[in-house]
Protein backbone atom coordinates (compact mmCIF):
# COMPACT_ATOMS: atom_id res chain seq x y z
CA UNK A 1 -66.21 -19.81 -6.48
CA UNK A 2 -64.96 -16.32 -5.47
CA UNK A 3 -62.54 -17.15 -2.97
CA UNK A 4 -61.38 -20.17 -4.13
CA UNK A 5 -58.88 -20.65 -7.13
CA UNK A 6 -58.51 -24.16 -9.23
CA UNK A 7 -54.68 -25.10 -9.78
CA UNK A 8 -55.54 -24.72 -13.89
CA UNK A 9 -56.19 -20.64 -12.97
CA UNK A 10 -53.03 -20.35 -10.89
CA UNK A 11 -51.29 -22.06 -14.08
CA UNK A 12 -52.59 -19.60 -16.30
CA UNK A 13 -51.86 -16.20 -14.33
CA UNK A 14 -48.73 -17.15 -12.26
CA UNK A 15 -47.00 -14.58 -14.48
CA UNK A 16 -49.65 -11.83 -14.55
CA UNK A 17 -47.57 -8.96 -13.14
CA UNK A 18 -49.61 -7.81 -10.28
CA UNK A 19 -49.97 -11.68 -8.84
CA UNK A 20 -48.27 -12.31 -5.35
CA UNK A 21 -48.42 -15.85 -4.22
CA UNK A 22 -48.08 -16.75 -0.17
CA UNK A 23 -47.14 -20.21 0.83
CA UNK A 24 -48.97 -20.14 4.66
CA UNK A 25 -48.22 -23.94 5.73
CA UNK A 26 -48.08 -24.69 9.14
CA UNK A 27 -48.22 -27.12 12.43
CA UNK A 28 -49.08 -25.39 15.07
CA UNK A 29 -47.45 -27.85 17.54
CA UNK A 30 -44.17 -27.28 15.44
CA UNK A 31 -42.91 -24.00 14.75
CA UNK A 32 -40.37 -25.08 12.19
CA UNK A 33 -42.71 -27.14 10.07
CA UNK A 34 -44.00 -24.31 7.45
CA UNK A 35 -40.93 -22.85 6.87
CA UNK A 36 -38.68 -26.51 6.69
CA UNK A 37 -41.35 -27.53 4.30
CA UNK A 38 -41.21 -24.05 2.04
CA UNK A 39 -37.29 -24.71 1.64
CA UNK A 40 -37.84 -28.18 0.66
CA UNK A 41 -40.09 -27.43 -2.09
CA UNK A 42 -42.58 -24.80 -3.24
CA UNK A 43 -45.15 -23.01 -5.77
CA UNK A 44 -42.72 -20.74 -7.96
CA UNK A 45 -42.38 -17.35 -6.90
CA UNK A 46 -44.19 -18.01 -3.11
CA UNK A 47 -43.30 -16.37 -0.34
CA UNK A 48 -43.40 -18.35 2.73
CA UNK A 49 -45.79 -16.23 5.37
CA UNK A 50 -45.30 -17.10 9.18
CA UNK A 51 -47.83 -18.39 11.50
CA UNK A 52 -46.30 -17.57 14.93
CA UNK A 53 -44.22 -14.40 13.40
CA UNK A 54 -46.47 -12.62 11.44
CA UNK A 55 -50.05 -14.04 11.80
CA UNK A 56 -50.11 -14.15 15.24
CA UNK A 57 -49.90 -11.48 17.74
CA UNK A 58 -48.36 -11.45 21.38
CA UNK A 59 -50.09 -13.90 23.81
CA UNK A 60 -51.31 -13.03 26.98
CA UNK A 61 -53.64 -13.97 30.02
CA UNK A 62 -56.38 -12.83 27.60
CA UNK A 63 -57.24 -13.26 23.78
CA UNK A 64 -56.40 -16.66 23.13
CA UNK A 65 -53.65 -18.89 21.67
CA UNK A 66 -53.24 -17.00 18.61
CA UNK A 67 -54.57 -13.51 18.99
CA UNK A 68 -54.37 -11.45 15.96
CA UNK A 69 -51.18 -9.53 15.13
CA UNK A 70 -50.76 -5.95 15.35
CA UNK A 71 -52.02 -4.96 12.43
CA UNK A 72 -49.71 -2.22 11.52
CA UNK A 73 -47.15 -4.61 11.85
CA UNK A 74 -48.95 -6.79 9.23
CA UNK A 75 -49.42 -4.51 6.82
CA UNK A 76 -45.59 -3.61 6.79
CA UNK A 77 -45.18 -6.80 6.66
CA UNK A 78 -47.03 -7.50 3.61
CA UNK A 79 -44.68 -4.71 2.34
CA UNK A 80 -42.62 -6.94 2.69
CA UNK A 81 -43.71 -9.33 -0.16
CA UNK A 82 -43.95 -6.77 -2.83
CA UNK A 83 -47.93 -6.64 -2.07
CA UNK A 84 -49.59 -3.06 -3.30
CA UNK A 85 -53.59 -2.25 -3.01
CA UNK A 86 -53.87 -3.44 -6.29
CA UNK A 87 -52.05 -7.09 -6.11
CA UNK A 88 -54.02 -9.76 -6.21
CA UNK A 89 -52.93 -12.72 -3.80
CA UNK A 90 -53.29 -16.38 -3.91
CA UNK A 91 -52.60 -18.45 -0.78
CA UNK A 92 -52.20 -21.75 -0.49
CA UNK A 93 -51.36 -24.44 2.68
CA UNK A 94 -51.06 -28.22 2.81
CA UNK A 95 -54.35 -28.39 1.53
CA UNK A 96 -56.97 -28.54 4.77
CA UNK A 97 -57.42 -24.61 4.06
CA UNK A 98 -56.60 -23.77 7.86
CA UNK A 99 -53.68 -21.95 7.63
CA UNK A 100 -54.34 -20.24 4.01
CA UNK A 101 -57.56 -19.48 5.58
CA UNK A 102 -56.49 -17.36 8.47
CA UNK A 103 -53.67 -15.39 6.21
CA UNK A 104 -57.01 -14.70 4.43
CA UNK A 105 -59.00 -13.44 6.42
CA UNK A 106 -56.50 -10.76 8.05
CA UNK A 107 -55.76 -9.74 4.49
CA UNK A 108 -59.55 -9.36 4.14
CA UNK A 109 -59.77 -7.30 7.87
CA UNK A 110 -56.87 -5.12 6.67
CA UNK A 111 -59.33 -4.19 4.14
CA UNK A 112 -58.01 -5.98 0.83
CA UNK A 113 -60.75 -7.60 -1.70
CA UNK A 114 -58.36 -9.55 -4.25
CA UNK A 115 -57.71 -12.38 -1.80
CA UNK A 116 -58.29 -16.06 -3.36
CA UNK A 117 -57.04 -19.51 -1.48
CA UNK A 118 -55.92 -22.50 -3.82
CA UNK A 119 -58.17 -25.54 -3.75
CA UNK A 120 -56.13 -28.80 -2.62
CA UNK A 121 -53.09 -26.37 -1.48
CA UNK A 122 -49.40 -27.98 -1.72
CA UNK A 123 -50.60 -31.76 -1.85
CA UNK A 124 -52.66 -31.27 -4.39
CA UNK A 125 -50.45 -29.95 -6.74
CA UNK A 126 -47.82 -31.86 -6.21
CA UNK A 127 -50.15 -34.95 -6.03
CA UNK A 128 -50.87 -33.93 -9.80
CA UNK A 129 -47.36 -33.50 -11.44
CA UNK A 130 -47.08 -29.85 -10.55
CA UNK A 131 -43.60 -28.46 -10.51
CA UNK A 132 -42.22 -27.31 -6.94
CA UNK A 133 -38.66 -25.15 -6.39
CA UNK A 134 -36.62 -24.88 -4.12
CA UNK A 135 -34.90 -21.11 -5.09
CA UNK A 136 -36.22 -18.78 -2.60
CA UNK A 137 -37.96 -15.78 -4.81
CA UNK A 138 -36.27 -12.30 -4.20
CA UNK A 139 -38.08 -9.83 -2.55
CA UNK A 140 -39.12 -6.29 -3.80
CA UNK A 141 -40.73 -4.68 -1.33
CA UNK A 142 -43.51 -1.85 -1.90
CA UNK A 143 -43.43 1.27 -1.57
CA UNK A 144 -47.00 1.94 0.16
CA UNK A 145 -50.18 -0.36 1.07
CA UNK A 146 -53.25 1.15 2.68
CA UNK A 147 -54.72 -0.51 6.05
CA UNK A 148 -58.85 0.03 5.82
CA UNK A 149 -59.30 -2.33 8.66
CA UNK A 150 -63.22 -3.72 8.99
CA UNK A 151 -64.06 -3.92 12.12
CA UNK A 152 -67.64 -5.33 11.39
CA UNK A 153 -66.08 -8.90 10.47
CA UNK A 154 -64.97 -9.84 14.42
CA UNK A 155 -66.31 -9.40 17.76
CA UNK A 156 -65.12 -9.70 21.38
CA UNK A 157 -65.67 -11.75 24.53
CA UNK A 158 -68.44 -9.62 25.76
CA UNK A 159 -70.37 -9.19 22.17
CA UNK A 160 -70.36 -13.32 22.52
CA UNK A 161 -71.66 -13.09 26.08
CA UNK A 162 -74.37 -10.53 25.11
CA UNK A 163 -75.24 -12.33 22.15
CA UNK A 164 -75.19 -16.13 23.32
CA UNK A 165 -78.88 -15.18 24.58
CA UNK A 166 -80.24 -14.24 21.69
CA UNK A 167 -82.48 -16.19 19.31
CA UNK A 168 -81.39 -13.71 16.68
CA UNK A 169 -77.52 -14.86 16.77
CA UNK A 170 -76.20 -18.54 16.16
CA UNK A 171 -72.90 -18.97 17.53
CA UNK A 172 -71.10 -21.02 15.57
CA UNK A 173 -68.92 -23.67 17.19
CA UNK A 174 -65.70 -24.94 14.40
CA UNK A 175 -64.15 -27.55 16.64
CA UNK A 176 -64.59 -31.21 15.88
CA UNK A 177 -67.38 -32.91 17.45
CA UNK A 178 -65.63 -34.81 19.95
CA UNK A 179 -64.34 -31.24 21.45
CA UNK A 180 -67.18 -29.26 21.28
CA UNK A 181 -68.75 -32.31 23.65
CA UNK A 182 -66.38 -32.17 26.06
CA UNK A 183 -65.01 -35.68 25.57
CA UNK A 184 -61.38 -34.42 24.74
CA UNK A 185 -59.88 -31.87 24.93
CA UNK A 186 -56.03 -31.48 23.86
CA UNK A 187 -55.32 -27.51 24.07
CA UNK A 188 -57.38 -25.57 26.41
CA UNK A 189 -57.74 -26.23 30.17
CA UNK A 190 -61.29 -26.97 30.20
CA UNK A 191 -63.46 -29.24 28.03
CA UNK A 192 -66.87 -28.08 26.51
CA UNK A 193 -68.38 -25.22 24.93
CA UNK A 194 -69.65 -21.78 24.77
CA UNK A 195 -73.57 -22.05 25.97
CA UNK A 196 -75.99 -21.95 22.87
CA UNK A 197 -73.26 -22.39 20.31
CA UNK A 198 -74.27 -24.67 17.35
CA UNK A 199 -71.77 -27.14 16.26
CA UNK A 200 -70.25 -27.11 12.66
CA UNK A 201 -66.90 -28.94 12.58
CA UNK A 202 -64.14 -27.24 9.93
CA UNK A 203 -63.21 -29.79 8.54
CA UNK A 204 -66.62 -31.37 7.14
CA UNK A 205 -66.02 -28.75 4.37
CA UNK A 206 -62.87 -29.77 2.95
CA UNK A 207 -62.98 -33.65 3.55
CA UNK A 208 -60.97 -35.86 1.99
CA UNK A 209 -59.04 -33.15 0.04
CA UNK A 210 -62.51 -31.43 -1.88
CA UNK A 211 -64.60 -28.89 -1.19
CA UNK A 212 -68.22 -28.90 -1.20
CA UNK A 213 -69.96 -27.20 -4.28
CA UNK A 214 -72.50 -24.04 -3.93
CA UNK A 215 -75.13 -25.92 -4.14
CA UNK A 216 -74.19 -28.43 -0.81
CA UNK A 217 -72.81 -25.41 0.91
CA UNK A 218 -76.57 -23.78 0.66
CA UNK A 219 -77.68 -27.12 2.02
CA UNK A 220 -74.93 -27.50 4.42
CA UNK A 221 -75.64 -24.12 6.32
CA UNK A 222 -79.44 -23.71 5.11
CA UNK A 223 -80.65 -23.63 9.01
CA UNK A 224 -78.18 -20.88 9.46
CA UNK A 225 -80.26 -18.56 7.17
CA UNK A 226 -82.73 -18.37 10.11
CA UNK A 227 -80.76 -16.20 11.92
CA UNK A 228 -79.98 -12.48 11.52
CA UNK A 229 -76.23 -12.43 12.54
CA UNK A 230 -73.58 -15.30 12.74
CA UNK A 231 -70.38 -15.49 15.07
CA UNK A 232 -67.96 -18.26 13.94
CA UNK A 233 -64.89 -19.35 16.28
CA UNK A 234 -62.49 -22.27 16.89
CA UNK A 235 -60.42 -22.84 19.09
CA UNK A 236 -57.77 -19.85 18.89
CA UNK A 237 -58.74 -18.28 15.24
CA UNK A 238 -57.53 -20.38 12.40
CA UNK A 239 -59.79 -23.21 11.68
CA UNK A 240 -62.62 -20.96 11.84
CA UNK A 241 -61.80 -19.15 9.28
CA UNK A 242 -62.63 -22.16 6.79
CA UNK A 243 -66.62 -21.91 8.07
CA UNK A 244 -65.99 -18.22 7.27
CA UNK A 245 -64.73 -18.70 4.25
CA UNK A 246 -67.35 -20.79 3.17
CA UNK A 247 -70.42 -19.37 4.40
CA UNK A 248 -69.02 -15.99 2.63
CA UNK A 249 -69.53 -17.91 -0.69
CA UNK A 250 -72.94 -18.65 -0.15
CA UNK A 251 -73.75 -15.16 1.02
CA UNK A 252 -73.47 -15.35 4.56
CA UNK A 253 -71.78 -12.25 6.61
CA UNK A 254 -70.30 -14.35 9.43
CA UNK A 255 -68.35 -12.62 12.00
CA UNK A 256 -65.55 -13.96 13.94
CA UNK A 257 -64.70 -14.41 17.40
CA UNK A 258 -60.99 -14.37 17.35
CA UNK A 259 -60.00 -15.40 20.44
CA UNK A 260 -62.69 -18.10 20.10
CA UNK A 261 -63.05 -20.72 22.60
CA UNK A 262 -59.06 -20.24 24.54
CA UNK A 263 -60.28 -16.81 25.29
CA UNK A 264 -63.70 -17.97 26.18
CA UNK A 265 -61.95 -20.64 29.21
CA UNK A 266 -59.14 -17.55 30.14
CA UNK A 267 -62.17 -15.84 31.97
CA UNK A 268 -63.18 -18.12 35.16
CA UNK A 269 -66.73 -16.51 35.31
CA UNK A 270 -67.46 -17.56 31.59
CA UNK A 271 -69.72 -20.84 31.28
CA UNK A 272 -68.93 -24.06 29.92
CA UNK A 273 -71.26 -26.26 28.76
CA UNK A 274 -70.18 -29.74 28.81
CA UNK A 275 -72.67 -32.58 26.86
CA UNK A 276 -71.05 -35.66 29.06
């Protein structure tokens, strides 16, 4: 796979010089979870990369829970870490991809193409007799990193409310079933979805800890070759960047709402279909 990396790889090129690991675990009903974790116990040589500090931007009446951050900030940020244009990065989480997945796809935005997650994430390696520290890495920061942002990989509100007519566009729906119904829902103010969106839940693709192959991903998404442009959200931008991830293996050139369905439910003249 391109953007995924086995633990045996990561074994094999944690000293190659240019090789900056992120540790991007996080709860996002508990702020202090990524980092507590991080101190307990990490890959060697991570650096542990904040959802609400530096992945996130400011939240207001508009753009959903976890708009994205001001990208000049982020790239200073990445600084920060020692990462140059020509580092490549590994990323890891708990394992579910979520978290890794958004820290991936911002580096991807701010124009970076060495980007790779870790299959399994944290469990996983520690689940197979992988050492973990506890020494915090020191930190040399660069001196320069270029921001090339690519604006073709997201869209707005309105390019989802011009689009969600169109036969030509599948909007693609990454909650789990049970939201995108209407039956629950625990975060936004109104239950439902965006009209015409399709639904394909996250976390089919990393089930029980494994990822589906090439081959089951072509299956997986084969309906979604009928279409001539793809807009992926989720809730507020993170687990929708695992169906992003994913369809990008197979070929697919998804582009995401960020805001995704919180920004959607902010607007009271946007529709909400509910299947109740």
């Amino acid at each position: 796979m391109k953007n995924i990396i086995s633990r045996e790889w990561l074994i094999n090129n944690m000293k190659t010089e240019n090789l900056i690991i992120l540790d991007a675990r996080a709860e996002l009903n508990d702020f202090d979870y990524g980092y507590a974790g991080y101190k307990e116990g990490h890959i060697e040589g991570a650096y542990f990369v904040s959802m609400e500090d530096i992945m996130t931007g400011k939240v207001s009446i508009h753009g959903g829970r976890h708009p994205l951050p001001n990208m000049e900030k982020f790239i200073e940020d990445m600084k920060r870490f020692g990462i140059e244009d020509n580092s490549a990065i590994v990323i890891y989480d708990d394992g579910d991809l979520a978290m890794a997945g958004r820290l991936w796809w911002l580096l991807k935005y701010s124009g970076k193409d060495k980007i790779y997650i870790l299959e399994g994430g944290i469990r996983a390696w520690t689940e197979n007799g992988l050492e973990i520290v506890a020494e915090i890495p020191e930190i040399k920061e660069s001196k320069s990193l270029s921001l090339n942002i690519d604006y073709s990989m997201k869209v707005d509100v309105n390019y989802v409310k011009r689009a969600m007519g169109l036969d030509t566009v599948a909007i693609i729906d990454s909650r789990a079933a049970e939201r995108y119904r209407g039956e629950v829902e625990p975060l936004d103010k109104i239950a439902g979805h965006i009209p015409n969106a399709l639904n394909y839940p996250w976390m089919n693709l990393v089930a029980d800890g494994k990822i589906m192959s090439n081959e089951e991903l072509e299956e997986y998404f084969k309906e979604l070759r009928e279409y001539e442009e793809i807009i992926v959200h989720c809730g507020s931008g993170i687990t929708g960047t695992v169906n992003y991830i994913f369809m990008d293996e197979i070929g697919l050139k998804p582009k995401i709402y960020v805001g995704g369905y919180s920004d959607w439910v902010s607007y009271e003249d946007n529709i909400v279909v509910s299947e109740l």
